[in-house]
N, C-alpha and C. Protein backbone atom coordinates (compact mmCIF):
# COMPACT_ATOMS: atom_id res chain seq x y z
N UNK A 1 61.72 -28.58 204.42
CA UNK A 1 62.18 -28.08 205.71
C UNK A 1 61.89 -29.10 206.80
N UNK A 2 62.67 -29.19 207.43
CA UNK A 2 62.20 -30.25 209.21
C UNK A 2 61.32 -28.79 209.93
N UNK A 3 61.19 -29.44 211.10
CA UNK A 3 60.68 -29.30 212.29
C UNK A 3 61.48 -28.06 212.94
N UNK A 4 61.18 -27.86 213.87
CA UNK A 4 61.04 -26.48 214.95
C UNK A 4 61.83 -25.59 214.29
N UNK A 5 63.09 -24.93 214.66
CA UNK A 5 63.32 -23.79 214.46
C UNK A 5 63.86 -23.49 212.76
N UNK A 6 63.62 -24.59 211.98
CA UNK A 6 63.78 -24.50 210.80
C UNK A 6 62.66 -24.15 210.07
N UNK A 7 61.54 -24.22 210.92
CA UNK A 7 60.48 -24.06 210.32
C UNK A 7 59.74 -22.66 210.04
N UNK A 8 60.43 -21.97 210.56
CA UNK A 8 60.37 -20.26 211.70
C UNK A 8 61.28 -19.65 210.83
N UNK A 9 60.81 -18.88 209.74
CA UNK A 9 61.28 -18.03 208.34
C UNK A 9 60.96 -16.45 208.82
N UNK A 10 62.22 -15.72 209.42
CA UNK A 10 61.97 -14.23 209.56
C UNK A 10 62.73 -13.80 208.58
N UNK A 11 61.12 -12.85 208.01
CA UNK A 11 61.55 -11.01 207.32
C UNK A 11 61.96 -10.16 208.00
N UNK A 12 63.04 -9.47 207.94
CA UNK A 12 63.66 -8.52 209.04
C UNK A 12 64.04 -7.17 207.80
N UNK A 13 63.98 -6.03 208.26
CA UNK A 13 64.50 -4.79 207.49
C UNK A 13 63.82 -3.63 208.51
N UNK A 14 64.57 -2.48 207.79
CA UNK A 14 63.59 -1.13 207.87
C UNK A 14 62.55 -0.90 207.71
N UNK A 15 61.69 -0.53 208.40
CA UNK A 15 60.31 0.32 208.19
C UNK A 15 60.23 0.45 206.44
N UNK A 16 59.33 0.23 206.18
CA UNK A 16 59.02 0.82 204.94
C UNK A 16 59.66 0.02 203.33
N UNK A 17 60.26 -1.08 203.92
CA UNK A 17 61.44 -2.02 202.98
C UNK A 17 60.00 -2.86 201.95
N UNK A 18 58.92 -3.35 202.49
CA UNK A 18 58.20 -4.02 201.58
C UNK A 18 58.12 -5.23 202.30
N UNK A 19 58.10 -5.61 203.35
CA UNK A 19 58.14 -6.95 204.53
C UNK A 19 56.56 -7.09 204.54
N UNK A 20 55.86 -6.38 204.93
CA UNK A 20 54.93 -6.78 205.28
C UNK A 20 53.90 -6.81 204.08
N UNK A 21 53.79 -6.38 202.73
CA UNK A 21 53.74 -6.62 201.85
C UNK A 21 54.36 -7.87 201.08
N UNK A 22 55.22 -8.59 201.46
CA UNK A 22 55.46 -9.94 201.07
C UNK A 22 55.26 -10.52 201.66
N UNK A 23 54.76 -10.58 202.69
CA UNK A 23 54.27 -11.57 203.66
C UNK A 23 52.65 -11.68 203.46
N UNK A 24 52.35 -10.79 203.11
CA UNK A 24 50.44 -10.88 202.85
C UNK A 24 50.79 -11.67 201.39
N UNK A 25 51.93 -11.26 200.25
CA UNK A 25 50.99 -12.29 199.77
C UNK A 25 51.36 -13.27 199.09
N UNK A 26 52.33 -13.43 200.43
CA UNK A 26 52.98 -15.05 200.43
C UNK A 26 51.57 -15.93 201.00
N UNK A 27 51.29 -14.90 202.10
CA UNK A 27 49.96 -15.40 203.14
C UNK A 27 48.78 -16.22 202.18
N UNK A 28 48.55 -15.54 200.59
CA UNK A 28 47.78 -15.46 199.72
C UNK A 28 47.92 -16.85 198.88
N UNK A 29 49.22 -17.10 198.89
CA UNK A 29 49.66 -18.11 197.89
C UNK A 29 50.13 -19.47 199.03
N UNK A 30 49.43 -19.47 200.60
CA UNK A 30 49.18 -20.05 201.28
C UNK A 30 49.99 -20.50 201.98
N UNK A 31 50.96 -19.71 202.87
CA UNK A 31 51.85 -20.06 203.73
C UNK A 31 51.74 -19.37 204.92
N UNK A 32 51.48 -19.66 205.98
CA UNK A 32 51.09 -19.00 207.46
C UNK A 32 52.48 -18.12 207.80
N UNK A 33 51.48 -17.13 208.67
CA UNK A 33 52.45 -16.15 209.08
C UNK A 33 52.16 -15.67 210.30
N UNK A 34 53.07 -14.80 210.81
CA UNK A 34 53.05 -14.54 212.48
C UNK A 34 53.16 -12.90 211.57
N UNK A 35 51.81 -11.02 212.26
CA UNK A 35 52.38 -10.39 211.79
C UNK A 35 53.57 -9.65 212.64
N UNK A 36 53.64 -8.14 212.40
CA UNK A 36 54.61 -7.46 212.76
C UNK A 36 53.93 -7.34 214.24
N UNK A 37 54.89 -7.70 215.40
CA UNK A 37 54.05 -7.08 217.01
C UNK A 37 54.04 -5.70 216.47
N UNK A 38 55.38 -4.89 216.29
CA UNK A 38 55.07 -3.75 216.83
C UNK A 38 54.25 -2.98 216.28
N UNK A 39 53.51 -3.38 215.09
CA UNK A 39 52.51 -2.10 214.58
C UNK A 39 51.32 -2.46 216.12
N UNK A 40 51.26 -4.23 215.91
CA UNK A 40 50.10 -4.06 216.87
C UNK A 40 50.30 -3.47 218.19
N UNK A 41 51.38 -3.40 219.00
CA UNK A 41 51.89 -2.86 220.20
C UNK A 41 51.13 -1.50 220.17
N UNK A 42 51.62 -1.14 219.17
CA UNK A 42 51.05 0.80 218.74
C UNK A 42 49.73 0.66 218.58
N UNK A 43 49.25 0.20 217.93
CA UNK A 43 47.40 0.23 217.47
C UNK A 43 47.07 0.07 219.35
N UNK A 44 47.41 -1.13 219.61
CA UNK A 44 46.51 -1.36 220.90
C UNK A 44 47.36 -0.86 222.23
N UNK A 45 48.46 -0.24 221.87
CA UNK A 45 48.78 1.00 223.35
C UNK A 45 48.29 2.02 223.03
N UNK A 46 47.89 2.21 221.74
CA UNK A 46 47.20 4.00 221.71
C UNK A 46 45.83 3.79 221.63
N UNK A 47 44.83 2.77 221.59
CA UNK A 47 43.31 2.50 221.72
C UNK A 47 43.26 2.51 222.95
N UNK A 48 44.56 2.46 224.79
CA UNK A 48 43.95 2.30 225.40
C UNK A 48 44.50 3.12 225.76
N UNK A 49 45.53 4.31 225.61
CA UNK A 49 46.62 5.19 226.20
C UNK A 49 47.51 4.60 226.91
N UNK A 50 48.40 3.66 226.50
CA UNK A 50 49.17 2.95 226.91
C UNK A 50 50.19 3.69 226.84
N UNK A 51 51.35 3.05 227.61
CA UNK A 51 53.03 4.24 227.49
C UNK A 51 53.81 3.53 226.84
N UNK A 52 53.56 2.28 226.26
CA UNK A 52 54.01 1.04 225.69
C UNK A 52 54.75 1.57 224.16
N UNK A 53 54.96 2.48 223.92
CA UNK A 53 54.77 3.65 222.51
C UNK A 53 56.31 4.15 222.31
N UNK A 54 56.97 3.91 221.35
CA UNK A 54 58.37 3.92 220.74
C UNK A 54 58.44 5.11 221.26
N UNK A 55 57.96 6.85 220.93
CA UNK A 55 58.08 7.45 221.33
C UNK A 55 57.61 8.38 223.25
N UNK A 56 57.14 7.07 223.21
CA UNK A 56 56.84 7.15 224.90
C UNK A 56 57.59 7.05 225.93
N UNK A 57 57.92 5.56 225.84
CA UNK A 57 58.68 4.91 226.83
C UNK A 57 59.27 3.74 225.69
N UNK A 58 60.46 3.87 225.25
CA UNK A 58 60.72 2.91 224.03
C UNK A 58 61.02 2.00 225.31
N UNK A 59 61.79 1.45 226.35
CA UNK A 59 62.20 0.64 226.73
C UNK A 59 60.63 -0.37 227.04
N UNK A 60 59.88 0.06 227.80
CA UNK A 60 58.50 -0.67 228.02
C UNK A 60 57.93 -0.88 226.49
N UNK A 61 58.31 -0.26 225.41
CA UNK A 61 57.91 -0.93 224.55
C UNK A 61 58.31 -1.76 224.31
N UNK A 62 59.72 -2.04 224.17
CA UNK A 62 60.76 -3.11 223.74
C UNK A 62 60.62 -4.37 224.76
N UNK A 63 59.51 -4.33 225.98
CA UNK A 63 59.76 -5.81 226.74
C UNK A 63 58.08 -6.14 226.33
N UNK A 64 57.06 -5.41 225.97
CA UNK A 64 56.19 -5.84 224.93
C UNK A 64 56.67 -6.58 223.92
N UNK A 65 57.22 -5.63 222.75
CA UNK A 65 57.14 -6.23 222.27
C UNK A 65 58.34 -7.50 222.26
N UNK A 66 58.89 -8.13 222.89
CA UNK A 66 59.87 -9.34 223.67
C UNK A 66 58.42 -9.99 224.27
N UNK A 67 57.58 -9.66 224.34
CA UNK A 67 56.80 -10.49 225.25
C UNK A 67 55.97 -11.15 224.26
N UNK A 68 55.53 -10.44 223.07
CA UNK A 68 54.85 -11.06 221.94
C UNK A 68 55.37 -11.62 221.13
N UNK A 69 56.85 -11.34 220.81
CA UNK A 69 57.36 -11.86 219.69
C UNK A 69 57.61 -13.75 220.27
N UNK A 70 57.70 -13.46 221.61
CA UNK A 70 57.89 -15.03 222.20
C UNK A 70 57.04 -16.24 222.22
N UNK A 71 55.79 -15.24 222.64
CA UNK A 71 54.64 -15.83 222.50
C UNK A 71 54.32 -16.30 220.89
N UNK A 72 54.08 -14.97 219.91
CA UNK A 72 53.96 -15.56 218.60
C UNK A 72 55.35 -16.97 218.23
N UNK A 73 56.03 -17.20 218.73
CA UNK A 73 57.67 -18.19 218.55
C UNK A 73 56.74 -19.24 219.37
N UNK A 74 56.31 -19.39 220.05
CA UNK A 74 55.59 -20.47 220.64
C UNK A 74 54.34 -20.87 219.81
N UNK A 75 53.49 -19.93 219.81
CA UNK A 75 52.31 -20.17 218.64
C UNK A 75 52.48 -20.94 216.94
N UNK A 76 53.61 -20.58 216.68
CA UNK A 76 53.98 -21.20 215.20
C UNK A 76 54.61 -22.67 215.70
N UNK A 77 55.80 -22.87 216.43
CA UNK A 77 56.18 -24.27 216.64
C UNK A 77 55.03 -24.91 216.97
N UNK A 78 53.65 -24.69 217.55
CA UNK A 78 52.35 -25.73 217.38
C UNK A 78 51.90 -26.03 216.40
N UNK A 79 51.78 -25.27 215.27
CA UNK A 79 51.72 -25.21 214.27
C UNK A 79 51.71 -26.67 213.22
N UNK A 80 53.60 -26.86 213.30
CA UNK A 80 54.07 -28.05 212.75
C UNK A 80 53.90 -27.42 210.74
N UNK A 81 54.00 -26.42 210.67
CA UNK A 81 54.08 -25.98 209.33
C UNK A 81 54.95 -25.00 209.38
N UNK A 82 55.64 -24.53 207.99
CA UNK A 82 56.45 -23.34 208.15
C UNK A 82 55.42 -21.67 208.28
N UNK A 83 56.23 -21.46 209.05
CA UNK A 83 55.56 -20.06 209.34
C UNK A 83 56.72 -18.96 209.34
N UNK A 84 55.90 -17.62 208.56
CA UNK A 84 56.79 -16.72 208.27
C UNK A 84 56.57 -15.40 208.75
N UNK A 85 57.90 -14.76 210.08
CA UNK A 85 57.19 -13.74 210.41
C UNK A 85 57.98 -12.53 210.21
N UNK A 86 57.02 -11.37 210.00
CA UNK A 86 57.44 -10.47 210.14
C UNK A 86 57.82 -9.36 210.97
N UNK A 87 59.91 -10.04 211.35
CA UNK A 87 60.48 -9.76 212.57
C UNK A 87 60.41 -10.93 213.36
N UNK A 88 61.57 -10.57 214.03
CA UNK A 88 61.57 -11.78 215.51
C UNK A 88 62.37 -11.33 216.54
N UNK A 89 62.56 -12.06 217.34
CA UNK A 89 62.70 -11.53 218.54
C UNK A 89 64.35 -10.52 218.55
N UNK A 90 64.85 -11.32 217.67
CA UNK A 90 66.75 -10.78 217.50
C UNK A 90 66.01 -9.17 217.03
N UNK A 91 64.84 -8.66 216.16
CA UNK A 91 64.48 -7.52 216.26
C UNK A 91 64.66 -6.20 217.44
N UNK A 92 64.09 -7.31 217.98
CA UNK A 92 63.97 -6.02 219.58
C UNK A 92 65.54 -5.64 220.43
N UNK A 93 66.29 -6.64 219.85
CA UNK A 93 67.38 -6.33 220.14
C UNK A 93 68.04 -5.12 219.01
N UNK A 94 67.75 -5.23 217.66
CA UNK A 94 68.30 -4.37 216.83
C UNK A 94 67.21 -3.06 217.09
N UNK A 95 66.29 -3.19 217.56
CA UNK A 95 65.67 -1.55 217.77
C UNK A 95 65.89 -1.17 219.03
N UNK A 96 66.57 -1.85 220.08
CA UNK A 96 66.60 -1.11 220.68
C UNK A 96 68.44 -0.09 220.90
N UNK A 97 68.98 -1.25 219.79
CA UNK A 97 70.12 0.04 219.45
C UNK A 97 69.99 0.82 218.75
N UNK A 98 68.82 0.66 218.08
CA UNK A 98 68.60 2.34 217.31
C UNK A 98 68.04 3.12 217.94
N UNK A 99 67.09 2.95 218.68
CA UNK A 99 67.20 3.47 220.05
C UNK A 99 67.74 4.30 220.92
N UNK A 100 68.98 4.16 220.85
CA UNK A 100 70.20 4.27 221.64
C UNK A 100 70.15 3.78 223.63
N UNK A 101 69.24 2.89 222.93
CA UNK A 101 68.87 2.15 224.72
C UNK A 101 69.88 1.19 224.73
N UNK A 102 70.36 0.23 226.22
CA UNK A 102 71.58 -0.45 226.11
C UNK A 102 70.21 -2.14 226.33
N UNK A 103 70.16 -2.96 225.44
CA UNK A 103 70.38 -4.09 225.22
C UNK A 103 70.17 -5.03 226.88
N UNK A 104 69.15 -5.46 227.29
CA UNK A 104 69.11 -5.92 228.22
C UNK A 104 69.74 -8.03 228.41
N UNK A 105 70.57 -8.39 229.02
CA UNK A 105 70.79 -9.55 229.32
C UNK A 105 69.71 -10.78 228.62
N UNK A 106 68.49 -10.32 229.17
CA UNK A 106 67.26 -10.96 228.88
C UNK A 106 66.90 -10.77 227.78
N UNK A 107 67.33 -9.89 226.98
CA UNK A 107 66.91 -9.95 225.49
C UNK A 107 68.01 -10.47 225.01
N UNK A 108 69.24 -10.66 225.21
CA UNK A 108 70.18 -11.50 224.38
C UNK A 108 69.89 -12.63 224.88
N UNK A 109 69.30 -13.05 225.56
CA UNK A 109 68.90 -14.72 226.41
C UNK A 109 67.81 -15.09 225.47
N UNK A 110 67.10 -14.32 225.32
CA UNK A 110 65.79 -14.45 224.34
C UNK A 110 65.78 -14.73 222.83
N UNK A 111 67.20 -14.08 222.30
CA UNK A 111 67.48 -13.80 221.14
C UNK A 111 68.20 -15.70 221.31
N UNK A 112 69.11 -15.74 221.98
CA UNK A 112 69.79 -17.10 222.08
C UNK A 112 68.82 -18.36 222.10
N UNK A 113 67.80 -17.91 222.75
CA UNK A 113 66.66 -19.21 222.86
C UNK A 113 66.28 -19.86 222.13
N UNK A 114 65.04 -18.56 221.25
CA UNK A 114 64.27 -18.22 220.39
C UNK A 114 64.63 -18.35 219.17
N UNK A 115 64.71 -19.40 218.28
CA UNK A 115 65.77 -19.59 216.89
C UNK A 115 64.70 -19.92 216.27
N UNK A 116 65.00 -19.49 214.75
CA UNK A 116 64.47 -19.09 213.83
C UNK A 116 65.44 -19.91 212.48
N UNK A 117 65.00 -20.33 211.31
CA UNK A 117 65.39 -20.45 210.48
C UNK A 117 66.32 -20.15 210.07
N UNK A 118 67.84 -20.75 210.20
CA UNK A 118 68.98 -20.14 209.68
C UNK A 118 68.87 -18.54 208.47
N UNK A 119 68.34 -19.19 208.05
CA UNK A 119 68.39 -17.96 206.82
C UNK A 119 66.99 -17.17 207.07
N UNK A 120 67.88 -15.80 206.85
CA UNK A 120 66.60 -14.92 207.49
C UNK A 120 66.60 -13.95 206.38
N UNK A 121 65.96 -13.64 205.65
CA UNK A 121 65.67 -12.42 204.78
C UNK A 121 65.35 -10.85 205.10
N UNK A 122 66.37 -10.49 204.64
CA UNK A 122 66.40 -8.61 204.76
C UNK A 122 65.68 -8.05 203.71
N UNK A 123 64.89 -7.34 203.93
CA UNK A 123 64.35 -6.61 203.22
C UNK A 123 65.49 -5.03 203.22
N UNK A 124 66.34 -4.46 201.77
CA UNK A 124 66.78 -3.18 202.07
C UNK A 124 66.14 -2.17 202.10
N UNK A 125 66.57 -1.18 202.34
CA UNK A 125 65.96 0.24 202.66
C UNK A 125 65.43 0.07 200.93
N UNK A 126 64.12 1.18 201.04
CA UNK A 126 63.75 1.07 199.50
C UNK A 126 63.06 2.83 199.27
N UNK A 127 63.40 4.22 199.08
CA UNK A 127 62.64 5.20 199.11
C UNK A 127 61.94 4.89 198.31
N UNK A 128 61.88 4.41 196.95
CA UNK A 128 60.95 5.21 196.34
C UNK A 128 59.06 4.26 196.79
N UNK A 129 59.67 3.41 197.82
CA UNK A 129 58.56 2.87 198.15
C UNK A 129 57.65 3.52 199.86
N UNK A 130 58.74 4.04 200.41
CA UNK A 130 58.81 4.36 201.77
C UNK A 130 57.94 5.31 201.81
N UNK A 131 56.39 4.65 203.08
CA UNK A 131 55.86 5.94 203.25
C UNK A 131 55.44 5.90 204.88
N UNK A 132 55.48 6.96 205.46
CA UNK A 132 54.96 7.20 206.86
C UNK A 132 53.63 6.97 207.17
N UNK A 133 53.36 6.43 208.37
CA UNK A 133 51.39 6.77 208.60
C UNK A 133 51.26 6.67 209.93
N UNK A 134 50.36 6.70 210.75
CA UNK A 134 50.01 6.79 212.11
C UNK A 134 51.23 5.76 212.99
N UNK A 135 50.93 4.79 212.62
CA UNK A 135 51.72 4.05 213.34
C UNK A 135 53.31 4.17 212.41
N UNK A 136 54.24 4.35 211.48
CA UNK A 136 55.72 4.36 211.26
C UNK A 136 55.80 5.85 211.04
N UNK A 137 56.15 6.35 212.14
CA UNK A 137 56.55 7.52 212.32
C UNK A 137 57.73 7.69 212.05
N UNK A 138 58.63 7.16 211.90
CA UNK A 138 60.10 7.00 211.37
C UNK A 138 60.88 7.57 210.14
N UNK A 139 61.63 8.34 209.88
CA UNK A 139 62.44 8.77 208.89
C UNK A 139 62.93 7.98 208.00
N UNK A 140 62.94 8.81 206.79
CA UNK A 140 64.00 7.25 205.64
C UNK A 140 65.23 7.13 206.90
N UNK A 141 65.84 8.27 206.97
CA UNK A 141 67.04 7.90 207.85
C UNK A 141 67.02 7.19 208.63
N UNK A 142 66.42 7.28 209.57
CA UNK A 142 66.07 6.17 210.80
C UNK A 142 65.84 5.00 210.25
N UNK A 143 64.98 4.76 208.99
CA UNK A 143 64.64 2.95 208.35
C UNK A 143 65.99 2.81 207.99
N UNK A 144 67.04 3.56 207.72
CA UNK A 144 68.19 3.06 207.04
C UNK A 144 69.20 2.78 208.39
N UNK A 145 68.86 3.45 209.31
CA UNK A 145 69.51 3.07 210.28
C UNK A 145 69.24 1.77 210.79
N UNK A 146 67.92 1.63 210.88
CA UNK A 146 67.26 0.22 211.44
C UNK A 146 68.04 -1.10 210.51
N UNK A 147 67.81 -0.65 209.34
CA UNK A 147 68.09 -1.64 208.00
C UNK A 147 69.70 -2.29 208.64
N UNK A 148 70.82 -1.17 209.25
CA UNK A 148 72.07 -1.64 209.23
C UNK A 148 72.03 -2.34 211.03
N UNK A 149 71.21 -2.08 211.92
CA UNK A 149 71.19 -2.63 213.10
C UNK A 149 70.40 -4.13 213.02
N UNK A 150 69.48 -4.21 212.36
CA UNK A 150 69.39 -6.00 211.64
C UNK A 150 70.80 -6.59 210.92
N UNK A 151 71.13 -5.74 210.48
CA UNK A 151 71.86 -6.69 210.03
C UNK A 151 73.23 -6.84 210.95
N UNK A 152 73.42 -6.18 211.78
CA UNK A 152 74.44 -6.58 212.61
C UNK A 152 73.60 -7.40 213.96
N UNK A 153 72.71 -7.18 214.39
CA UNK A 153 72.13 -8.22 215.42
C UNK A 153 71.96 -9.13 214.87
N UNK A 154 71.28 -9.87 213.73
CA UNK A 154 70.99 -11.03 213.15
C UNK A 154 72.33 -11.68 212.84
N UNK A 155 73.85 -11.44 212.25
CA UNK A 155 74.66 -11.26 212.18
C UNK A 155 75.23 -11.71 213.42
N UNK A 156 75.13 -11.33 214.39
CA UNK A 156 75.17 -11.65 216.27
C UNK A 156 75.06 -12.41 216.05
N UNK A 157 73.81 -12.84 216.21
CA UNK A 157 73.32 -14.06 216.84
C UNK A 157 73.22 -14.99 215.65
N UNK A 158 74.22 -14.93 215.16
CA UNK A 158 74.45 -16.66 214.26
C UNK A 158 73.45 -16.73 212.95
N UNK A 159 72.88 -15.81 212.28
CA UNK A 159 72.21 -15.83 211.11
C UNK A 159 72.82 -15.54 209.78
N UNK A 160 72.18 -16.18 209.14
CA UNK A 160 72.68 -16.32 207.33
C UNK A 160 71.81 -15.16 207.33
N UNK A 161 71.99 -13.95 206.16
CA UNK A 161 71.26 -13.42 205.93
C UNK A 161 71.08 -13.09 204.54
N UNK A 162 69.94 -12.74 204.05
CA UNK A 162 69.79 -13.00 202.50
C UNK A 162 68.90 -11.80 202.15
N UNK A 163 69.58 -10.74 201.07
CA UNK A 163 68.98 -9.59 200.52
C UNK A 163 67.74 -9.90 199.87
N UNK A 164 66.97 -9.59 200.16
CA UNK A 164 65.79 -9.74 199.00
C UNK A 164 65.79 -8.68 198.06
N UNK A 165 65.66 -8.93 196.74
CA UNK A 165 65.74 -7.77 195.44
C UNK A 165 64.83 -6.82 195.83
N UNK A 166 64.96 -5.60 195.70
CA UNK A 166 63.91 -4.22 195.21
C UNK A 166 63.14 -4.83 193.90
N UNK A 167 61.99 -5.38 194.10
CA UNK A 167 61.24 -5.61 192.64
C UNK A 167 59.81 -6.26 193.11
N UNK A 168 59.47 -6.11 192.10
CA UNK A 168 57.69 -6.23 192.77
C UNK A 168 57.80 -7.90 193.11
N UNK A 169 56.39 -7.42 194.11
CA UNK A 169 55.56 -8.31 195.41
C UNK A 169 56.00 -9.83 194.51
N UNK A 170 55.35 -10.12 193.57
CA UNK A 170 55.32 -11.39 192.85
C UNK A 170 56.96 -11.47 192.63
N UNK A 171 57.75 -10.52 192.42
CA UNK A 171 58.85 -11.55 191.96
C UNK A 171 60.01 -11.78 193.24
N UNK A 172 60.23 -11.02 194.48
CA UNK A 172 60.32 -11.06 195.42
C UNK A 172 59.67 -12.68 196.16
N UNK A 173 58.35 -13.33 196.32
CA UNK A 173 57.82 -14.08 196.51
C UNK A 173 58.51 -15.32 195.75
N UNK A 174 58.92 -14.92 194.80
CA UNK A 174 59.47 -16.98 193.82
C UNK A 174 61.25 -16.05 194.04
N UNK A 175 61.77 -15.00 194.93
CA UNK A 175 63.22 -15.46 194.71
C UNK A 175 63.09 -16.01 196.34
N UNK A 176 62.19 -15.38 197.00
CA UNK A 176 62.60 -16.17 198.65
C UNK A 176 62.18 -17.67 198.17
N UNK A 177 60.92 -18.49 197.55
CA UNK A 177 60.40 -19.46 197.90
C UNK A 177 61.74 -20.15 196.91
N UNK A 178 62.65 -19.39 196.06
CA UNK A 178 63.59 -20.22 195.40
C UNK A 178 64.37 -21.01 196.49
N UNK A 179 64.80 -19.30 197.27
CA UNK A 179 66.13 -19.92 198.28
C UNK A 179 65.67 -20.57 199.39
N UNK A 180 64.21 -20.80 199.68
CA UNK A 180 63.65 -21.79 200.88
C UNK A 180 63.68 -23.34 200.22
N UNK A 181 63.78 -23.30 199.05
CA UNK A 181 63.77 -24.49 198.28
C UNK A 181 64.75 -25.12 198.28
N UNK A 182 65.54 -24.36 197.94
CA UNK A 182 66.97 -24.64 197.80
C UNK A 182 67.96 -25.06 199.02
């Protein structure tokens, strides 16, 4: 891989697809990663009673998390290694049409900026893996909704996008590091 935005490998899917589970243990087999903002958005708006909270105020969530995902996009290009995150900024644009919020100027400016690795990996909707907990309050339905709003924002904004198989952690891990190879 070169330098800057080739270097910047986003997992994008539904809640519950197995993203953040391939990313720990890609993490493992030693490749840096940026994680998901929005679980942290939630952990640390509800440790302080923040309104920052999908079901709160989704829009103040959505310029959080735009505010971290930018920052983490700055943190990895120092880097000078590939880094792989889970989600990026073209995210906050696809949740906030699931949402049904309208898409602010500044987040398609952000999404345009902020580039990422041509090829971006989808994780699909997956039930028999899908489970809820404090922080993914979300329905299969809703992850399946999310699942088809990545793929039309990423899609937007000029991305290759590449299914990753339903199949365990290890074999998932050598088909992405195939097609990063490749």
């Amino acid at each position: 891989m070169t330098t800057g935005p080739e270097r910047s490998v986003v997992i994008t899917g539904g809640p519950g697809s197995g993203k953040s589970t391939l990313i720990e243990h890609l993490g493992a087999l030693g490749f840096a990663s940026s994680p998901e903002v929005g679980r942290a958005v939630i952990r640390d708006q509800t440790a302080i009673g923040g309104r920052a909270l999908p079901w709160r105020d989704p829009d103040l969530f959505a310029e959080v998390m735009l505010s971290w995902e930018i920052r983490a996009h700055g943190l990895a290009a120092a880097l000078g290694a590939t880094v792989l995150f889970d989600r990026g900024v073209v995210d906050v644009a696809g949740y906030l049409r699931v949402a049904g919020r309208p898409v602010p100027e500044h987040v398609h400016a952000a999404a345009r900026r902020f580039r990422y690795h041509r090829t971006v990996f989808i994780a699909p909707p997956w039930p028999e893996i899908y489970r809820t907990d404090t922080e993914r309050r979300q329905s299969p339905d809703e992850a399946e909704r999310t699942h088809a709003a990545m793929v039309d924002a990423y899609t937007e904004y000029g991305y290759d996008l590449v299914e990753l198989p339903r199949a365990p952690v290890a074999e998932r891990a050598r088909f992405m590091s195939a097609q990063l190879a490749g």
